[in-house]
Each structure stands twice: as C-alpha cells, then as structure tokens.
C-alpha atoms as a PDB file:
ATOM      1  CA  UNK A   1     124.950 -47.043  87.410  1.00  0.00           C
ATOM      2  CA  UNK A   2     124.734 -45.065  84.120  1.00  0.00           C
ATOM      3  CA  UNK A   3     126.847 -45.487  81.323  1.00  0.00           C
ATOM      4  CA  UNK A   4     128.951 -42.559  81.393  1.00  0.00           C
ATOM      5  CA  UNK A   5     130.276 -43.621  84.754  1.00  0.00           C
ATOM      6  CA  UNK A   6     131.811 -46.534  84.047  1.00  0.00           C
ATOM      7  CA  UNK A   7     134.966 -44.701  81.304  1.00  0.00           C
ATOM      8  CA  UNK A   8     138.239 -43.484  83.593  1.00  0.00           C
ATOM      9  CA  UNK A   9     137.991 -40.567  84.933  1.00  0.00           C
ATOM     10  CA  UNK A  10     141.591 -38.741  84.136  1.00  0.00           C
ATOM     11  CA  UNK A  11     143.283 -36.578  86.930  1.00  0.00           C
ATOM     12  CA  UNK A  12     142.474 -32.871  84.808  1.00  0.00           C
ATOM     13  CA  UNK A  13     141.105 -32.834  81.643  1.00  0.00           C
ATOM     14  CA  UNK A  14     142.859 -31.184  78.749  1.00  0.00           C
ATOM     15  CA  UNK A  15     142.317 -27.564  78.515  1.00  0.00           C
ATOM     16  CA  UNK A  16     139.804 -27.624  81.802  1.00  0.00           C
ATOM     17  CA  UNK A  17     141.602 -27.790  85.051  1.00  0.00           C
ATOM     18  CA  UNK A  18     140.162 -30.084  87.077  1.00  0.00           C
ATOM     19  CA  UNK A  19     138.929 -28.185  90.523  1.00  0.00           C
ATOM     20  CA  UNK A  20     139.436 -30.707  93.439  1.00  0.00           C
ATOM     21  CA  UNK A  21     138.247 -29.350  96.794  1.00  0.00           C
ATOM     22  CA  UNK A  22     139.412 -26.055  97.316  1.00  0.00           C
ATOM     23  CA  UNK A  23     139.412 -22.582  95.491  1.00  0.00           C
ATOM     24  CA  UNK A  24     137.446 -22.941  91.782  1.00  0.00           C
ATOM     25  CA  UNK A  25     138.354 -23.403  88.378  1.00  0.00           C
ATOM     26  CA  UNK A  26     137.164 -20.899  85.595  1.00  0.00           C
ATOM     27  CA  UNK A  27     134.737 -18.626  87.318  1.00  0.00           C
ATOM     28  CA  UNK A  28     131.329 -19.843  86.646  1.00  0.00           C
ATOM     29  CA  UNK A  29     130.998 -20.908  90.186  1.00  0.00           C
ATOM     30  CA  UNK A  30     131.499 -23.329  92.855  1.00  0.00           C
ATOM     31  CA  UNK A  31     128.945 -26.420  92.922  1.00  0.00           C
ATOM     32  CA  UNK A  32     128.758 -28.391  96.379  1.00  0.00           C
ATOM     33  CA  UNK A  33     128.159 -32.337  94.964  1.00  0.00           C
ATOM     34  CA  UNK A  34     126.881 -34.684  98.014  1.00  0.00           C
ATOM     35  CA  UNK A  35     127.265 -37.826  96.194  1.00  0.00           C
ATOM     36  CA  UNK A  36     128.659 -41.411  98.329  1.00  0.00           C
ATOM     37  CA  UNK A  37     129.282 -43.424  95.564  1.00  0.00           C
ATOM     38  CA  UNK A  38     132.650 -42.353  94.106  1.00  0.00           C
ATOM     39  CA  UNK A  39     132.526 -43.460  90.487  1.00  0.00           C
ATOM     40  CA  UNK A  40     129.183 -41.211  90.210  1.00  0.00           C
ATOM     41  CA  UNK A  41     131.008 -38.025  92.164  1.00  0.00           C
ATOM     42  CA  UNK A  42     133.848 -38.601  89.659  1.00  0.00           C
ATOM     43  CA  UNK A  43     131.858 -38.604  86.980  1.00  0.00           C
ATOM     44  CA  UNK A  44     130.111 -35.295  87.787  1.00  0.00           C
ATOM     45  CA  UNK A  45     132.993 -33.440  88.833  1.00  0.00           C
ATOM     46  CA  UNK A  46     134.612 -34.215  85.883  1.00  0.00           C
ATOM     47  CA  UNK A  47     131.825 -33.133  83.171  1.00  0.00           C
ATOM     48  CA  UNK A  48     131.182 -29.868  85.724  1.00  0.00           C
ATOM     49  CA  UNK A  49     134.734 -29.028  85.776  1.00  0.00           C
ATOM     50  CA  UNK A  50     134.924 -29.115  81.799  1.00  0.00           C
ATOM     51  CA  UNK A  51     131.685 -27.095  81.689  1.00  0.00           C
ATOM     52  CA  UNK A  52     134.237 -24.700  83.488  1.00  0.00           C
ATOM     53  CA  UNK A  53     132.473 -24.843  87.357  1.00  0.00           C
ATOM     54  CA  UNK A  54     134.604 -25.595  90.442  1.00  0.00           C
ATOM     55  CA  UNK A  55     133.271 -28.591  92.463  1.00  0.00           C
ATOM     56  CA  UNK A  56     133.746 -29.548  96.034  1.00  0.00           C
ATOM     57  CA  UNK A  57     132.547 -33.372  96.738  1.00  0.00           C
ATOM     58  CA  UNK A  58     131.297 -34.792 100.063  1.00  0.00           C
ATOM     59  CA  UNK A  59     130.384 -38.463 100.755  1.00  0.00           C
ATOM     60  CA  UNK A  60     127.511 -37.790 103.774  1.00  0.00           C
ATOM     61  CA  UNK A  61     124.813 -35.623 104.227  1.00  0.00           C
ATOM     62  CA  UNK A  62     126.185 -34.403 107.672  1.00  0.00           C
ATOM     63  CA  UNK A  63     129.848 -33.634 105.870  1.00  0.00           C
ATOM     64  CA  UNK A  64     127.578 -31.589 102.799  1.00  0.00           C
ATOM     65  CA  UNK A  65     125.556 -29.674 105.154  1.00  0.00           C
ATOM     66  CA  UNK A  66     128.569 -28.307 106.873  1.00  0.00           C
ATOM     67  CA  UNK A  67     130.271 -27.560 103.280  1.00  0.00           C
ATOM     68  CA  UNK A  68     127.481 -25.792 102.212  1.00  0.00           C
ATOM     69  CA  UNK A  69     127.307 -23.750 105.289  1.00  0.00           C
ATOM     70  CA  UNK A  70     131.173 -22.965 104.744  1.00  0.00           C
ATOM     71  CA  UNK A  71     131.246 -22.354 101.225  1.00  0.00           C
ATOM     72  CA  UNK A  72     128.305 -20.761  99.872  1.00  0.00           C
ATOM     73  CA  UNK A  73     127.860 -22.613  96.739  1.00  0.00           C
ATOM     74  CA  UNK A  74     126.491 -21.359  93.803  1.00  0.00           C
ATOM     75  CA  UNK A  75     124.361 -25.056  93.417  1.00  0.00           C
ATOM     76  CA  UNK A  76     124.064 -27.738  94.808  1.00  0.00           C
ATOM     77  CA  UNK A  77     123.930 -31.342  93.163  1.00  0.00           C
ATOM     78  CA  UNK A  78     122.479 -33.711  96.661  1.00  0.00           C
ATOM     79  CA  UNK A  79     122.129 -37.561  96.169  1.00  0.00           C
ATOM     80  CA  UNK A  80     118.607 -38.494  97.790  1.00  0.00           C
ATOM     81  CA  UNK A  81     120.293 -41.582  99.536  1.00  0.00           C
ATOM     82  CA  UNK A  82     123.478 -40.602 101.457  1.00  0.00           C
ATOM     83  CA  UNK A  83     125.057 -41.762 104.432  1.00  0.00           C
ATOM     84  CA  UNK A  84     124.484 -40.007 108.498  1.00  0.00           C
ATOM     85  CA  UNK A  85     122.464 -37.791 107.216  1.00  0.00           C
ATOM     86  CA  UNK A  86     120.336 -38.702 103.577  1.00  0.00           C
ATOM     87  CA  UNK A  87     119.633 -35.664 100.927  1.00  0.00           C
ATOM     88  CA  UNK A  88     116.150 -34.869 102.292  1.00  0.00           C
ATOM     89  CA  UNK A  89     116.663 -34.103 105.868  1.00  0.00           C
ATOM     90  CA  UNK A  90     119.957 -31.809 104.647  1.00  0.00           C
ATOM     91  CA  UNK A  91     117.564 -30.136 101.851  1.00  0.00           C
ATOM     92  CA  UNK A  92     115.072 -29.624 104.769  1.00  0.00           C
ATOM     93  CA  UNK A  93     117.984 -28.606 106.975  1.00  0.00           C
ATOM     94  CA  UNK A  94     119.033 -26.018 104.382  1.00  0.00           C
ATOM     95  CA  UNK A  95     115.791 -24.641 103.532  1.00  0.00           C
ATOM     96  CA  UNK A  96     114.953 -24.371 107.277  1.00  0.00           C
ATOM     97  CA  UNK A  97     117.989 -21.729 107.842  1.00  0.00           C
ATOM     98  CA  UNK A  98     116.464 -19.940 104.793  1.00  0.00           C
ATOM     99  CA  UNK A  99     119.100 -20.909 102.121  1.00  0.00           C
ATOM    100  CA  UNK A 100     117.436 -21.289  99.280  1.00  0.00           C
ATOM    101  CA  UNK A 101     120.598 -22.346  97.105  1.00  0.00           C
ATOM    102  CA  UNK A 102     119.679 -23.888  93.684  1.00  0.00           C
ATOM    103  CA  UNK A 103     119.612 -27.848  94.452  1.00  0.00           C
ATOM    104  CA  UNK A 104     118.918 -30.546  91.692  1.00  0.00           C
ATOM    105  CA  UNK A 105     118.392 -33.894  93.537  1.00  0.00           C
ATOM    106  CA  UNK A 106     119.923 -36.798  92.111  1.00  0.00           C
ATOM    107  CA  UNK A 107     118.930 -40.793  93.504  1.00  0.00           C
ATOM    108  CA  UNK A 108     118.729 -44.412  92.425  1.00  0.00           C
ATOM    109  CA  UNK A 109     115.164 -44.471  93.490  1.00  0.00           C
ATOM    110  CA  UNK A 110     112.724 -43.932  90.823  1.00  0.00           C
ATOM    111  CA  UNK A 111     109.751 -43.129  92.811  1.00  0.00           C
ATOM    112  CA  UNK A 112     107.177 -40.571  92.536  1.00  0.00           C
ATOM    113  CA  UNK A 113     106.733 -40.132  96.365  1.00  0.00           C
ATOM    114  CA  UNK A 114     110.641 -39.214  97.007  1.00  0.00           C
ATOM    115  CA  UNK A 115     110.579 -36.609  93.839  1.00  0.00           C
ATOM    116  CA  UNK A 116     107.671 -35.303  95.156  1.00  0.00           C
ATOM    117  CA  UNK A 117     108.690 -34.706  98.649  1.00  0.00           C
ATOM    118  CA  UNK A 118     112.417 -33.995  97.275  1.00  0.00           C
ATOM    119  CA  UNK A 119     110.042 -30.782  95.384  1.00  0.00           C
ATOM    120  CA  UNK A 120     107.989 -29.799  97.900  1.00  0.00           C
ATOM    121  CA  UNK A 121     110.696 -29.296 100.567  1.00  0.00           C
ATOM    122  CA  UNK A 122     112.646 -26.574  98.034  1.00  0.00           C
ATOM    123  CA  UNK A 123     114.615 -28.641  95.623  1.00  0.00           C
ATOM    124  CA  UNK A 124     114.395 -26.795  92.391  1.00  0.00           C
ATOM    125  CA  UNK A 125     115.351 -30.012  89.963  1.00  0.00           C
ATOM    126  CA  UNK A 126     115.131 -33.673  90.246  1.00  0.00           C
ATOM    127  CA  UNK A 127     117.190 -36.539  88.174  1.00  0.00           C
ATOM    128  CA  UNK A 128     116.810 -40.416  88.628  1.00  0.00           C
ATOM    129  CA  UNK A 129     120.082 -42.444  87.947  1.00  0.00           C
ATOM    130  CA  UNK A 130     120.741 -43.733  85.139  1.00  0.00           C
ATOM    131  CA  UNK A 131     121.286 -40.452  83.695  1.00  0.00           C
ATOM    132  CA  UNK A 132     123.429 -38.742  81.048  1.00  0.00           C
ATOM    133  CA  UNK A 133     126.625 -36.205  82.875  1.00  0.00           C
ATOM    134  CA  UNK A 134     125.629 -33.864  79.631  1.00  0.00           C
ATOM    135  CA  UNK A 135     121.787 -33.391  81.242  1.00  0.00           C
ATOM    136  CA  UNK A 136     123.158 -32.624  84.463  1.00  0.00           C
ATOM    137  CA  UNK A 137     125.409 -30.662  83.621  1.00  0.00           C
ATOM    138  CA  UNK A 138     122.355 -28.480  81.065  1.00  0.00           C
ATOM    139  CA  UNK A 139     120.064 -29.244  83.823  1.00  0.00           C
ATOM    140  CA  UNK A 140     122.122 -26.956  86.218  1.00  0.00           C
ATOM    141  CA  UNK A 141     123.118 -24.105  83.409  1.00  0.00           C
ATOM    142  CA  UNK A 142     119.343 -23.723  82.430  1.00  0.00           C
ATOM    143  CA  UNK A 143     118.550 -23.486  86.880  1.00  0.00           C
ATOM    144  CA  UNK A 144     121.750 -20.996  87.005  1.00  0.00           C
ATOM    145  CA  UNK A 145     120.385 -18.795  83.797  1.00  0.00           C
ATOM    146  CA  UNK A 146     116.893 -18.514  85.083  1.00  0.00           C
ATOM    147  CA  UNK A 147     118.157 -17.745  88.382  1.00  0.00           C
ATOM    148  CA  UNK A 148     120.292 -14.930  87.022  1.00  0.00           C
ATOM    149  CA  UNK A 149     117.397 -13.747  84.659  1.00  0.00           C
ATOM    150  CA  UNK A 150     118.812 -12.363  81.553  1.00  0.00           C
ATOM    151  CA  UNK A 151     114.999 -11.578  80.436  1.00  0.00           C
ATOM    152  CA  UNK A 152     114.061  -9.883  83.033  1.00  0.00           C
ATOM    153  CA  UNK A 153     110.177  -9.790  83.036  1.00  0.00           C
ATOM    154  CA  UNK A 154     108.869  -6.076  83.920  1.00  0.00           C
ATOM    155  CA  UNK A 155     107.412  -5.625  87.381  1.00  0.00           C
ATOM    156  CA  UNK A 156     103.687  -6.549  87.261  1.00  0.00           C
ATOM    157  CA  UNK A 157     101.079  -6.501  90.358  1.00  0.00           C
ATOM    158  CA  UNK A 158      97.694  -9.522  89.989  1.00  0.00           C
ATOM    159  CA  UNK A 159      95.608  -9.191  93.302  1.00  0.00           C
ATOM    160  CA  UNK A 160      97.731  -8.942  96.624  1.00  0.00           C
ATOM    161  CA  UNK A 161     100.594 -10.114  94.549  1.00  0.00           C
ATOM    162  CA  UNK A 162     103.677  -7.971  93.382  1.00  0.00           C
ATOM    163  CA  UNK A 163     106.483  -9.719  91.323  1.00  0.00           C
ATOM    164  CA  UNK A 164     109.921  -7.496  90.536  1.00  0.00           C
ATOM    165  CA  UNK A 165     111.735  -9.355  87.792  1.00  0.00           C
ATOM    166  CA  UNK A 166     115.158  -7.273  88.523  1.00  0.00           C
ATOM    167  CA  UNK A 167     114.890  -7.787  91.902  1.00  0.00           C
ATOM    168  CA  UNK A 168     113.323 -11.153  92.089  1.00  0.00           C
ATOM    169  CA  UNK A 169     111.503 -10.440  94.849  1.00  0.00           C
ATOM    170  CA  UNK A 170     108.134 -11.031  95.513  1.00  0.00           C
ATOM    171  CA  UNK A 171     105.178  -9.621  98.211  1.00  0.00           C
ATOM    172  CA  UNK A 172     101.926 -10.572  99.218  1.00  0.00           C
ATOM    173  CA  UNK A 173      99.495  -8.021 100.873  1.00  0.00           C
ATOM    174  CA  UNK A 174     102.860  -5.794 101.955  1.00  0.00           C
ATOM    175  CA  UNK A 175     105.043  -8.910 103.380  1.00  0.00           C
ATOM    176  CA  UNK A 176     107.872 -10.547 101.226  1.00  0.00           C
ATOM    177  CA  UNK A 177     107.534 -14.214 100.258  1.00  0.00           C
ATOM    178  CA  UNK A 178     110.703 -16.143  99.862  1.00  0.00           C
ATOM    179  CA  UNK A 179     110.688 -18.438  96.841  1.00  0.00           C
ATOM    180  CA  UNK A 180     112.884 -20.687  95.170  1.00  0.00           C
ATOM    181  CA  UNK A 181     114.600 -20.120  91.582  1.00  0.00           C
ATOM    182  CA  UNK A 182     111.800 -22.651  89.731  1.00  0.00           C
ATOM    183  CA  UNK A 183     108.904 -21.074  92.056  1.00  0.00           C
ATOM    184  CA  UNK A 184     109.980 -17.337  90.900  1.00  0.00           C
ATOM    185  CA  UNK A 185     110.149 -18.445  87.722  1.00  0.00           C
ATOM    186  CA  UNK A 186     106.712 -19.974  87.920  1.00  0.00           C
ATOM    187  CA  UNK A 187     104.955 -17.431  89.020  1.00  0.00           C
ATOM    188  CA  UNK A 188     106.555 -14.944  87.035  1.00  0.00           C
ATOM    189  CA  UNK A 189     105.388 -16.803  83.973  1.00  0.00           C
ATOM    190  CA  UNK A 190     101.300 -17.037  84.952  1.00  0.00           C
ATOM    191  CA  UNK A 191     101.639 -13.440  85.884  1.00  0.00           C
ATOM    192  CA  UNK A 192     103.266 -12.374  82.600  1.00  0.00           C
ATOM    193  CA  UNK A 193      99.909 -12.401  81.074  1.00  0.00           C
ATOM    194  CA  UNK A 194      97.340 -12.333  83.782  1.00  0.00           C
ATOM    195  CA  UNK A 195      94.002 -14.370  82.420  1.00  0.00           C
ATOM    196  CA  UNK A 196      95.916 -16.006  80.036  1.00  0.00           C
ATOM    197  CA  UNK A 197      95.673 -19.838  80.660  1.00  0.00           C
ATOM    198  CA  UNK A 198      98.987 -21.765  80.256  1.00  0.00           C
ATOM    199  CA  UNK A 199      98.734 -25.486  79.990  1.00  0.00           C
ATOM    200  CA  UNK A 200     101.176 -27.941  81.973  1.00  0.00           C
ATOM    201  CA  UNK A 201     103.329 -28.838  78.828  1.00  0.00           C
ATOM    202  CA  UNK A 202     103.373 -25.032  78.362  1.00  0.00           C
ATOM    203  CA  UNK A 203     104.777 -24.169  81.707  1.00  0.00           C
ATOM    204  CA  UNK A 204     107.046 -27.052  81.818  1.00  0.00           C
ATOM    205  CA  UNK A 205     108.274 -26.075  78.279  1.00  0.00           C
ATOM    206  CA  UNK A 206     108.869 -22.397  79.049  1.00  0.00           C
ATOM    207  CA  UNK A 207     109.985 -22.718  83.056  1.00  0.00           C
ATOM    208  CA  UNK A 208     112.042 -25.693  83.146  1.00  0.00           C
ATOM    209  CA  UNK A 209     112.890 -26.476  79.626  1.00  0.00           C
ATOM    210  CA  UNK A 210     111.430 -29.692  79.054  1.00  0.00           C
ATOM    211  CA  UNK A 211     108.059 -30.992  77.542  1.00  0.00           C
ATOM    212  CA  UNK A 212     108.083 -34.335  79.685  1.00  0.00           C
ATOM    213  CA  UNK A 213     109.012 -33.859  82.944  1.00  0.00           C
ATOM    214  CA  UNK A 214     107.086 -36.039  85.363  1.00  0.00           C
ATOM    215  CA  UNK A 215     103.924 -36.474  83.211  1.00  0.00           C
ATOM    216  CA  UNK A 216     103.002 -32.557  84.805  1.00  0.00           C
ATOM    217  CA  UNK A 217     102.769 -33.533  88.015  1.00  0.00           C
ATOM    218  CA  UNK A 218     106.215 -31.445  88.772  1.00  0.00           C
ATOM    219  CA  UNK A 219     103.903 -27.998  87.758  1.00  0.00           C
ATOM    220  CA  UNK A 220     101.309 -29.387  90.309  1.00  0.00           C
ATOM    221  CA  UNK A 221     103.808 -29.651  93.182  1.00  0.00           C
ATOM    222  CA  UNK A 222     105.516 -26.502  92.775  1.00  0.00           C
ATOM    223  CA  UNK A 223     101.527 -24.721  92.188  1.00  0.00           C
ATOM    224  CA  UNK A 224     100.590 -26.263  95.402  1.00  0.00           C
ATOM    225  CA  UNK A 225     104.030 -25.042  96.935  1.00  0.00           C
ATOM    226  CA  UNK A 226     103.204 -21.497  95.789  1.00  0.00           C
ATOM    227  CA  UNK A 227      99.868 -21.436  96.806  1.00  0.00           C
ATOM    228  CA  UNK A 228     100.830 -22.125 100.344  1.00  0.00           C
ATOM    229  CA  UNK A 229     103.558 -19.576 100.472  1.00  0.00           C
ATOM    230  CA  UNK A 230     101.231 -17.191  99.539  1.00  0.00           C
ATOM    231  CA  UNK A 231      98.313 -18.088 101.476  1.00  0.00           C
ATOM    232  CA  UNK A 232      94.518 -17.173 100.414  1.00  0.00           C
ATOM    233  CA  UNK A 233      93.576 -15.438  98.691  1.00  0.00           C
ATOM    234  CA  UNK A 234      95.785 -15.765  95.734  1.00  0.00           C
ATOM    235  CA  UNK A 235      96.025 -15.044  92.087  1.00  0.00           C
ATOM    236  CA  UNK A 236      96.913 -18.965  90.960  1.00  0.00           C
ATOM    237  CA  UNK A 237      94.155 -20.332  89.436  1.00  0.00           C
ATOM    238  CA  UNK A 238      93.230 -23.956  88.249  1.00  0.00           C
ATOM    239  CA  UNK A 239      91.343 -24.471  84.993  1.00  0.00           C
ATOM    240  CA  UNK A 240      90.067 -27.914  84.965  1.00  0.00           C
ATOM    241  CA  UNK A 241      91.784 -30.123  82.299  1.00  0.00           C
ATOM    242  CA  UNK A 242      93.754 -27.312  80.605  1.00  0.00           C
ATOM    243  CA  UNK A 243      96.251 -26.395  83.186  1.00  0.00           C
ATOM    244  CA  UNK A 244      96.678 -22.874  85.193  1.00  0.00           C
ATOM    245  CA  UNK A 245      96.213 -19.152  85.210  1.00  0.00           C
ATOM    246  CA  UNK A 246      97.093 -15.967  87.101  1.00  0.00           C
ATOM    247  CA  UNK A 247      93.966 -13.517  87.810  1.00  0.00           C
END
C-alpha cells in the first residue's frame, strides 16, 4: 500500500512505549485510528506512538463511532473506505452530534469528488494512500498546534463578523458559529488584515502548511463551507484570479 507499511512492525519501540488500546502513552493525547486494513493501522500506531500520542485502533466505522463517543479523542485519523459503516457517514455522524474533533481522512481512492465531500462534511485534512507515516504523523501535529493556537491572533470584528483568537470562538450578527480547526484558522487569517487580498498558495501556505495541496481547490471548499455557516451577508470576498479577501 505504501512503502513504509510493508517493514515489521515491533511489539514497543525502544524508548516509546507502544500504547495499545487502553490508557495513553506520553501525554500528547489519545488519537482514535479507524483503519480495516491491519498492516496500515500498524503502521500508524506505531509512528504515532513514537511521536509520543496514545492510539486506540478500530477496524469499522460502526466500532470507531462508538470509540469516539467513549473516548473523546484528541484526533481522529478515519479511512474513507471502512467496513458497516465507511468514514463519511461516521464523519457526518460525528459532525451531526456537534463534535467537531480534528479528523484527517485517509483512503485508497484518489478522487477529487470523495476529498471534496470528505471537506465539506467537517474533515479538517485529507491524505490519499500511498503516503509517508512521517506526513501523517506532521500532518496531525501542524492540525493539533493550530488548534491549540500558540499565536493567538488579537480579537478583530469585519462586518457582522467577530473572531476571538483566545477563545476561538466566532459570531455572526450576535449568534455563535461553530467551525472547525482549518475553518477558524481560515477565517482568522483573511480577517487578520481586512482588505488585504491573500492568494490560494498564500492561504494554503500560511493555514495548512503546504504550497500544493489540491491545486487550491481545498481553500475553495473550505471558503464555500464558511460562507454558508455564516450566511449573507458576509465579509469573505472573491477576487477574480488572485484568490480571497475579508472586508
């Protein structure tokens, strides 16, 4: 499936206790992987485990869901095609209930339609097997860092919209509008410098830490997503062949 995969997986490696299903390893925080090929869930709990995160592995969606329920993960890494119940439906599931855990979808299908429904239904990251363990396992530091938000950006108010960096909350005329870790983010980047037009390689430098991610249709998806959560009027605005602007 990817290279990585294929070298033996040893039962704890040296100097990282390996965190089976149960209580977690060195305190950076329990990751739910929903992942039923075994070779592939070995392979991520090992490289998570070394990166020092506990890891609890499920095989099906419906088995996941329930985990996730029960254990309160600090991430979650969900395989797109899974067994009873597949990684959509449980990210739709989850997002339904109003947990907006930080998710990175992982999947053997390399197709723009599943990424871009796996994005608009919540998930905050997306990787296509084959990939490398070491970009998974940066993939879900840089989601965890943001989502913590060691540079807090001051509070700033564009049009009906109020963003509190500390807090990470957000409002729209008065009501408070529920966002995801990459969507905060977002939007707290056009409104860092209202006017200011940021192009798509710019946003998906700064935000997500990447300058090819999806040819910049990812910033579309998660623009569109935004929009919709906060409804019309709003402050996002498109500048036609450059990229996007808060004003």
């Amino acid at each position: 499936m990817f290279g990585e995969c294929k070298v033996a997986v040893p039962a704890a490696a040296a100097g990282h206790p390996m965190h089976l299903n149960g209580a977690m390893a060195e305190g950076r925080g329990l990751v739910v992987i929903v992942e039923d090929e075994p070779a592939i869930a070995d392979v991520e709990r090992l490289y998570l485990a070394q990166a020092g995160y506990g890891v609890h592995v499920e095989r099906d969606g419906a088995a996941g869901l329930a985990a996730i329920r029960r254990l309160r993960p600090a991430a979650v890494i969900l395989d797109v095609g899974l067994p009873v119940m597949d990684g959509i439906e449980l990210c739709r599931t989850l997002r339904a209930e109003g947990d907006w855990t930080p998710l990175i979808f992982v999947t053997a299908r390399d197709d723009e339609v599943d990424r871009v429904i796996g994005l608009e239904l919540g998930g905050d990251d997306y990787l296509t097997k084959p990939f490398s363990p070491r970009e998974l396992v940066a993939r879900l530091r840089g989601l965890l860092r943001r989502q913590e938000g060691p540079g807090t950006p001051p509070p700033v108010t564009v049009g009906d919209v109020s963003l509190d960096g500390a807090s990470r909350r957000v409002t729209c005329r008065g009501y408070e509008i529920t966002l995801t870790t990459i969507e905060f983010d977002l939007l707290a980047k056009l409104m860092s410098s209202p006017g200011q037009v940021f192009s798509r390689e710019q946003l998906l430098s700064s935000v997500w830490g990447q300058v090819d991610y999806g040819a910049g249709r990812t910033v579309d998806v998660h623009v569109a997503q935004l929009r919709a959560k906060l409804g019309e009027p709003n402050p996002i605005r498109t500048v036609r062949g450059v990229g996007y602007a808060a004003s």
